[in-house]
C-alpha atoms as a PDB file:
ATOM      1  CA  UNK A   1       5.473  47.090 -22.428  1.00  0.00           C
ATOM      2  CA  UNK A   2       3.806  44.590 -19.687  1.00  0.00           C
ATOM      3  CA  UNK A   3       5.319  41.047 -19.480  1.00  0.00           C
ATOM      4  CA  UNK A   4       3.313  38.162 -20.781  1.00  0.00           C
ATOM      5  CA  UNK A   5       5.167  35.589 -18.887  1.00  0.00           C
ATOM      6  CA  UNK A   6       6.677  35.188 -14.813  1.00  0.00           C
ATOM      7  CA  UNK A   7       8.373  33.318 -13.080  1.00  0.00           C
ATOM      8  CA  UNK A   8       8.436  32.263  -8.989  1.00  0.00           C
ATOM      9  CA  UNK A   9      12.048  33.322  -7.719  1.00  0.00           C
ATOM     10  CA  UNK A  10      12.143  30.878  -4.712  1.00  0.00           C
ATOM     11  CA  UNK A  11      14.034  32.856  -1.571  1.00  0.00           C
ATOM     12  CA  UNK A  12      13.497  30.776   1.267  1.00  0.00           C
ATOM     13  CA  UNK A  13      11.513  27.557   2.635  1.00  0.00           C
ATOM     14  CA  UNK A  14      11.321  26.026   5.934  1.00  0.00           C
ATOM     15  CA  UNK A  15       9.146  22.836   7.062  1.00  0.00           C
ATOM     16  CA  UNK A  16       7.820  21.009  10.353  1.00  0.00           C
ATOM     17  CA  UNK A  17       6.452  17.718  10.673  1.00  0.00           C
ATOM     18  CA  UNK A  18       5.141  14.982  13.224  1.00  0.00           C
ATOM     19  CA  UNK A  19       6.794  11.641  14.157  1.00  0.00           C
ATOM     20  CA  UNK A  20       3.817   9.784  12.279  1.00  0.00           C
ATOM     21  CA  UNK A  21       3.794  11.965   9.520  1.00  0.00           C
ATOM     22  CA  UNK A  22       7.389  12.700   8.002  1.00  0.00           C
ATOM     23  CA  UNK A  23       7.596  16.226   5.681  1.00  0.00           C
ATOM     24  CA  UNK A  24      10.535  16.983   4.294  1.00  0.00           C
ATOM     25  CA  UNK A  25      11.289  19.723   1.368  1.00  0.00           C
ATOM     26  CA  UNK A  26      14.532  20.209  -0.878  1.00  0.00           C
ATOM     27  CA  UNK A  27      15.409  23.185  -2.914  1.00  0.00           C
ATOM     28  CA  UNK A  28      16.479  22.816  -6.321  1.00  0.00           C
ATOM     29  CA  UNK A  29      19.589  24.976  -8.125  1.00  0.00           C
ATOM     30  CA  UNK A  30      16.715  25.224 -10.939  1.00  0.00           C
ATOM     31  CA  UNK A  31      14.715  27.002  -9.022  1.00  0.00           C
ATOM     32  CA  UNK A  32      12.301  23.985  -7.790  1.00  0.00           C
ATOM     33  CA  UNK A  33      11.397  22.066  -4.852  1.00  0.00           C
ATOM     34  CA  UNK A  34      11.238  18.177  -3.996  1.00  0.00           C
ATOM     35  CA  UNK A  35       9.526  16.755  -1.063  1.00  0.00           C
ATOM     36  CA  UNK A  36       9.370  13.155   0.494  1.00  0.00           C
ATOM     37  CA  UNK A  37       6.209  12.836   2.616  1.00  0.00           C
ATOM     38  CA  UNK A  38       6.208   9.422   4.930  1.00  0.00           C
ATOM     39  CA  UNK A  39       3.142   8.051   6.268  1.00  0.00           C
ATOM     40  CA  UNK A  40       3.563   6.389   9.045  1.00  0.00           C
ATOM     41  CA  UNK A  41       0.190   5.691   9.964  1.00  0.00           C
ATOM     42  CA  UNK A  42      -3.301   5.948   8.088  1.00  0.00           C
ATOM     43  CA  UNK A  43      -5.002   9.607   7.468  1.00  0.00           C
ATOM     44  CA  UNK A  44      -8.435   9.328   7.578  1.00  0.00           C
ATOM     45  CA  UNK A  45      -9.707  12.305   5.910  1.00  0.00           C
ATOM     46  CA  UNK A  46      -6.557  14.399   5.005  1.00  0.00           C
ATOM     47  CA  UNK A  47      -6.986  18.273   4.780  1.00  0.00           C
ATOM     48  CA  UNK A  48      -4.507  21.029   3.723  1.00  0.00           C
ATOM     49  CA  UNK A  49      -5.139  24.988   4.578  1.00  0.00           C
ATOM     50  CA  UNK A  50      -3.223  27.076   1.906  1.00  0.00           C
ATOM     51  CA  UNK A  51      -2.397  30.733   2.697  1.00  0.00           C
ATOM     52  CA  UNK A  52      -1.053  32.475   0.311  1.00  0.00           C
ATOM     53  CA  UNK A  53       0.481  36.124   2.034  1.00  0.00           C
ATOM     54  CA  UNK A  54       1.730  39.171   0.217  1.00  0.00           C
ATOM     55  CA  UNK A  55       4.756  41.263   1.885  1.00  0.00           C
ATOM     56  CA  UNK A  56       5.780  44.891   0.534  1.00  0.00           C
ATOM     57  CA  UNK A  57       6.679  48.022   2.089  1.00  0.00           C
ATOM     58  CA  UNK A  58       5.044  51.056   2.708  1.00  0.00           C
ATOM     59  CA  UNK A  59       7.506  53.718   3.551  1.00  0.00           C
ATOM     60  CA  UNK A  60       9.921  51.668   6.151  1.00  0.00           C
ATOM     61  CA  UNK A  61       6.820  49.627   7.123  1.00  0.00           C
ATOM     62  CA  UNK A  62       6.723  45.687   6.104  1.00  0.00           C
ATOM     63  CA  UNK A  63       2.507  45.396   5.332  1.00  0.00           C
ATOM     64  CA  UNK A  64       1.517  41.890   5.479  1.00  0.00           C
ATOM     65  CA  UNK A  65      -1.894  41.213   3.315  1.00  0.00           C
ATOM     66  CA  UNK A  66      -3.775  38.127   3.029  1.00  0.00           C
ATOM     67  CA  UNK A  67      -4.255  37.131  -0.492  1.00  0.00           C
ATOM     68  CA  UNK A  68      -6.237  33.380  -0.216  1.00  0.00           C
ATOM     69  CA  UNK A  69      -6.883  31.269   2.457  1.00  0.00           C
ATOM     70  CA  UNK A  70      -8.588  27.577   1.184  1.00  0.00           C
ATOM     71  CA  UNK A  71      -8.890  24.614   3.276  1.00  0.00           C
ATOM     72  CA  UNK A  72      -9.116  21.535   0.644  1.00  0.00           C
ATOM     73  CA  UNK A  73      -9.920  18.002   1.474  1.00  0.00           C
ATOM     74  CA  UNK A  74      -7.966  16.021  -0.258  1.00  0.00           C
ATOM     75  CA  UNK A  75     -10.133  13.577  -1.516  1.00  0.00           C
ATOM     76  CA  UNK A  76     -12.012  16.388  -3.296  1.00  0.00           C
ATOM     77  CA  UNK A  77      -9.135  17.947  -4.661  1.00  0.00           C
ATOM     78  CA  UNK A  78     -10.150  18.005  -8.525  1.00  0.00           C
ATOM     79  CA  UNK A  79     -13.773  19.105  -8.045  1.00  0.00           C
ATOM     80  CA  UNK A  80     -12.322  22.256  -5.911  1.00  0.00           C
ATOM     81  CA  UNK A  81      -9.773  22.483  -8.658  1.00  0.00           C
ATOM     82  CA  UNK A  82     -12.900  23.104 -11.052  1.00  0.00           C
ATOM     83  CA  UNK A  83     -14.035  25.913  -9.344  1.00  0.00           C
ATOM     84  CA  UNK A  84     -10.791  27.686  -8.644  1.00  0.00           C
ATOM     85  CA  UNK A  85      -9.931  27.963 -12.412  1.00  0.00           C
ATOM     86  CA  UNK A  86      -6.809  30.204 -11.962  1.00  0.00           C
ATOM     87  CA  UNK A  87      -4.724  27.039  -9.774  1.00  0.00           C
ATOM     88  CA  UNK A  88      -5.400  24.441 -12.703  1.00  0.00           C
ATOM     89  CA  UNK A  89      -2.317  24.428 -14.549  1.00  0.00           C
ATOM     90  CA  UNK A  90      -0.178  24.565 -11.193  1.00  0.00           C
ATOM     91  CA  UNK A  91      -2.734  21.371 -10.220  1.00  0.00           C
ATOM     92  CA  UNK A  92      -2.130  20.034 -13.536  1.00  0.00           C
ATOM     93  CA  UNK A  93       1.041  20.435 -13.633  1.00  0.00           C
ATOM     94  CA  UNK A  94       1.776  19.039  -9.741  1.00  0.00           C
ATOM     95  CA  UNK A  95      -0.277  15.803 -10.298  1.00  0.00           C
ATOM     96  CA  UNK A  96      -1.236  15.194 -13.706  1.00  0.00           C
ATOM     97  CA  UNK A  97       2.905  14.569 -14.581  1.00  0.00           C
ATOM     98  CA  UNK A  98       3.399  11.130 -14.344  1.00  0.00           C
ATOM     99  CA  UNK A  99       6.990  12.480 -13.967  1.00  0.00           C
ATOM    100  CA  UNK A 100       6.127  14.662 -11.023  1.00  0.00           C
ATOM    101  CA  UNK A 101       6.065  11.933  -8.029  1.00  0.00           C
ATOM    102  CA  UNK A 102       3.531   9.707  -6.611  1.00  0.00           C
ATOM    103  CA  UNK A 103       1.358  11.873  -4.136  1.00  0.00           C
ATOM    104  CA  UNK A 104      -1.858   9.984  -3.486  1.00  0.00           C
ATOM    105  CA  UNK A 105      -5.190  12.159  -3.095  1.00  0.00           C
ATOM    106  CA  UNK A 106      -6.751   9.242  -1.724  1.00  0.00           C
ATOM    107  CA  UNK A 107      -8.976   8.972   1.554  1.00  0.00           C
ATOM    108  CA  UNK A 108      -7.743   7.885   3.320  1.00  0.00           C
ATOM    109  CA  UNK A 109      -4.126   8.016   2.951  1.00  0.00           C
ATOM    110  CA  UNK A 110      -2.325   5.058   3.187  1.00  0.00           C
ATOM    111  CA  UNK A 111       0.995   4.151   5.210  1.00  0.00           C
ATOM    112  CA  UNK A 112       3.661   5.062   2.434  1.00  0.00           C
ATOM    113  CA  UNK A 113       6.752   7.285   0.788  1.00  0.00           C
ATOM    114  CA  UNK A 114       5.037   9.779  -1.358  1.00  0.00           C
ATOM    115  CA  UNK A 115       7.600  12.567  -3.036  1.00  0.00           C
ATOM    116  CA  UNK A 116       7.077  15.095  -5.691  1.00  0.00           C
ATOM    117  CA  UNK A 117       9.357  16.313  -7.558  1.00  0.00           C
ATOM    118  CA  UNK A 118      10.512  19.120  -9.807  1.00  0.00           C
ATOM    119  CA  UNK A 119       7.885  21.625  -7.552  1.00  0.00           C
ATOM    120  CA  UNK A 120       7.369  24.904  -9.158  1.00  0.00           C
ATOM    121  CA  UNK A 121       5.272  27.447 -11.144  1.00  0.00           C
ATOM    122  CA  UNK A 122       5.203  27.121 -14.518  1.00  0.00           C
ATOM    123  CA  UNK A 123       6.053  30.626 -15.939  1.00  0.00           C
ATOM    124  CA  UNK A 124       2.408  30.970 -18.083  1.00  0.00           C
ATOM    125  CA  UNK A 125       0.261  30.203 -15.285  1.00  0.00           C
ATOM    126  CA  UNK A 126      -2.254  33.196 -14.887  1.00  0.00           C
ATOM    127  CA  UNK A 127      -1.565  33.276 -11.156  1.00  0.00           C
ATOM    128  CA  UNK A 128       1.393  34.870 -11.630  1.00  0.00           C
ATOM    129  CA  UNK A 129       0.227  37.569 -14.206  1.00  0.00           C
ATOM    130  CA  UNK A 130      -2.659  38.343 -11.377  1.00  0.00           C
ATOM    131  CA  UNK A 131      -0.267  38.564  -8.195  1.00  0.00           C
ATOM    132  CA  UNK A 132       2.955  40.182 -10.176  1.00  0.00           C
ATOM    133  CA  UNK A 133       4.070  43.420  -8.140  1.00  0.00           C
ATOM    134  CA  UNK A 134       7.503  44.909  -8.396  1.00  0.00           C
ATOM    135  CA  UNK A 135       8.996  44.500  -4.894  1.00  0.00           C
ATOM    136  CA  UNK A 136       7.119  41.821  -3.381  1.00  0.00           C
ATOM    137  CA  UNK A 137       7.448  39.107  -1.341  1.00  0.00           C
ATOM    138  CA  UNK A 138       4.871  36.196  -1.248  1.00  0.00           C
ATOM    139  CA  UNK A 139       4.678  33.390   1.486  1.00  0.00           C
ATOM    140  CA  UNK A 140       2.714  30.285   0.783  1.00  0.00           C
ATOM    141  CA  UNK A 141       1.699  28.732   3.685  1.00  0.00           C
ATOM    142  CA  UNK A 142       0.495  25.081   4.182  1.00  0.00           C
ATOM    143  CA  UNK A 143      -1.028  22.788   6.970  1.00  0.00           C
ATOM    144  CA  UNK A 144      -1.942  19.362   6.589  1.00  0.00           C
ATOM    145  CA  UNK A 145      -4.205  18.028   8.671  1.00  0.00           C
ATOM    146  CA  UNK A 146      -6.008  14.958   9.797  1.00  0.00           C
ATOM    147  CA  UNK A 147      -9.727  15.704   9.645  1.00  0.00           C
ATOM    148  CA  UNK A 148     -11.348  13.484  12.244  1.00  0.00           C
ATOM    149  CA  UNK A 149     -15.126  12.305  12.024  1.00  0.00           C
ATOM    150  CA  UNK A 150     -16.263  14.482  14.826  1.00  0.00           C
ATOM    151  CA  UNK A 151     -14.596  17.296  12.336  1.00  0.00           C
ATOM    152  CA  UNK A 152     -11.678  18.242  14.702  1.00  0.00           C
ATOM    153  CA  UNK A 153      -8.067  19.053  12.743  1.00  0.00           C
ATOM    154  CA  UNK A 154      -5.379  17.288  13.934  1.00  0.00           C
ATOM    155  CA  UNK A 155      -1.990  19.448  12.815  1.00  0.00           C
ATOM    156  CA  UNK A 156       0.419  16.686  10.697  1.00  0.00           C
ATOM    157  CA  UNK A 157       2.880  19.113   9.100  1.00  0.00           C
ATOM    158  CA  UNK A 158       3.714  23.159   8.121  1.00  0.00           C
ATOM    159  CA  UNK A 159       5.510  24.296   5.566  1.00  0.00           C
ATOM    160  CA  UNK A 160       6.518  27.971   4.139  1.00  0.00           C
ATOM    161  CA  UNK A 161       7.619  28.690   0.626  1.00  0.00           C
ATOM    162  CA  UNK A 162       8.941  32.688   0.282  1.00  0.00           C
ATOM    163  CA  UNK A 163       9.536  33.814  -3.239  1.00  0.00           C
ATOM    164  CA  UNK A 164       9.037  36.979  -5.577  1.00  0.00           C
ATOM    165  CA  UNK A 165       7.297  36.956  -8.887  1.00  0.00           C
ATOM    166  CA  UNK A 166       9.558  38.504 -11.826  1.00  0.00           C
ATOM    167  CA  UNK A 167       9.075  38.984 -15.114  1.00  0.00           C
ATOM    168  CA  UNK A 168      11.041  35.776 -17.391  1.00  0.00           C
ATOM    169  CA  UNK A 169      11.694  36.284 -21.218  1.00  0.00           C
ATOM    170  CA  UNK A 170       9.676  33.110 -22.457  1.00  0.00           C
ATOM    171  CA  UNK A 171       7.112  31.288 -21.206  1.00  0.00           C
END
């Protein structure tokens, strides 16, 4: 019998930022992350481009696959939420919390500390039903950008979450 709930078993993370825009990430020992983002100068138009990668073997072979690639600007971040239906309850759950941090999603974004806190999947979210495969690794790779008026990126931060999908007991 199929699982009705999964959870994100978090392998690996690694981060890069810019001296005017500060990114760091922590793991948890509950299987969550924490970041402090500092702004040290305004972002006009901030933009992140989300890849989210799928690793398994073939025979001795590592295939890499492509799952979703998005570029959202920030300011618009709950009317793409709207359309993309299956990341609501990770959006919900990321901003929504009162207990989750402070992130703005404000253009532009200000000078300021933002963190987030207690980062992770919640274990009935439907994305992880839809991506579940036994021996697989996921990446999830982010960018965050400052989107100038002339439309040209500039790069702010990186980051890389690794993990594996498993089946949990409860949801």
């Amino acid at each position: 019998m199929a699982a009705d709930c999964y959870g994100m078993k978090l392998l690996s993370f690694r981060t890069t930022d810019t001296p005017q825009y500060r990114f760091q990430m922590e793991f948890n020992s509950n299987q969550t992350l924490s970041s402090v983002t500092r702004v040290l100068e305004p972002v006009p138009t901030p933009m992140w481009n989300l890849i989210l990668v799928q690793y398994y073997k073939q025979g001795r072979r590592t295939i890499k696959k492509n799952v979703y690639n998005t570029k959202i600007i920030v300011c618009n971040f709950w009317r793409q939420m709207e359309r993309l239906r299956i990341f609501n309850n990770l959006a919900d759950n990321l901003f929504k919390d009162p207990d989750s941090g402070n992130m703005s999603l404000a253009c532009p974004l200000q000078v300021g500390t933002y963190v987030m806190k207690n980062i992770y999947l919640p274990a009935d979210a439907g994305l992880l039903k839809f991506i579940f495969r036994p021996n697989t690794i996921y990446g999830l790779f982010g960018y965050v950008y400052s989107q100038l008026p002339n439309k040209k990126l500039i790069l702010k931060c990186t980051y890389e979450i690794n993990g594996t999908v498993i089946p949990v007991e409860t949801c």
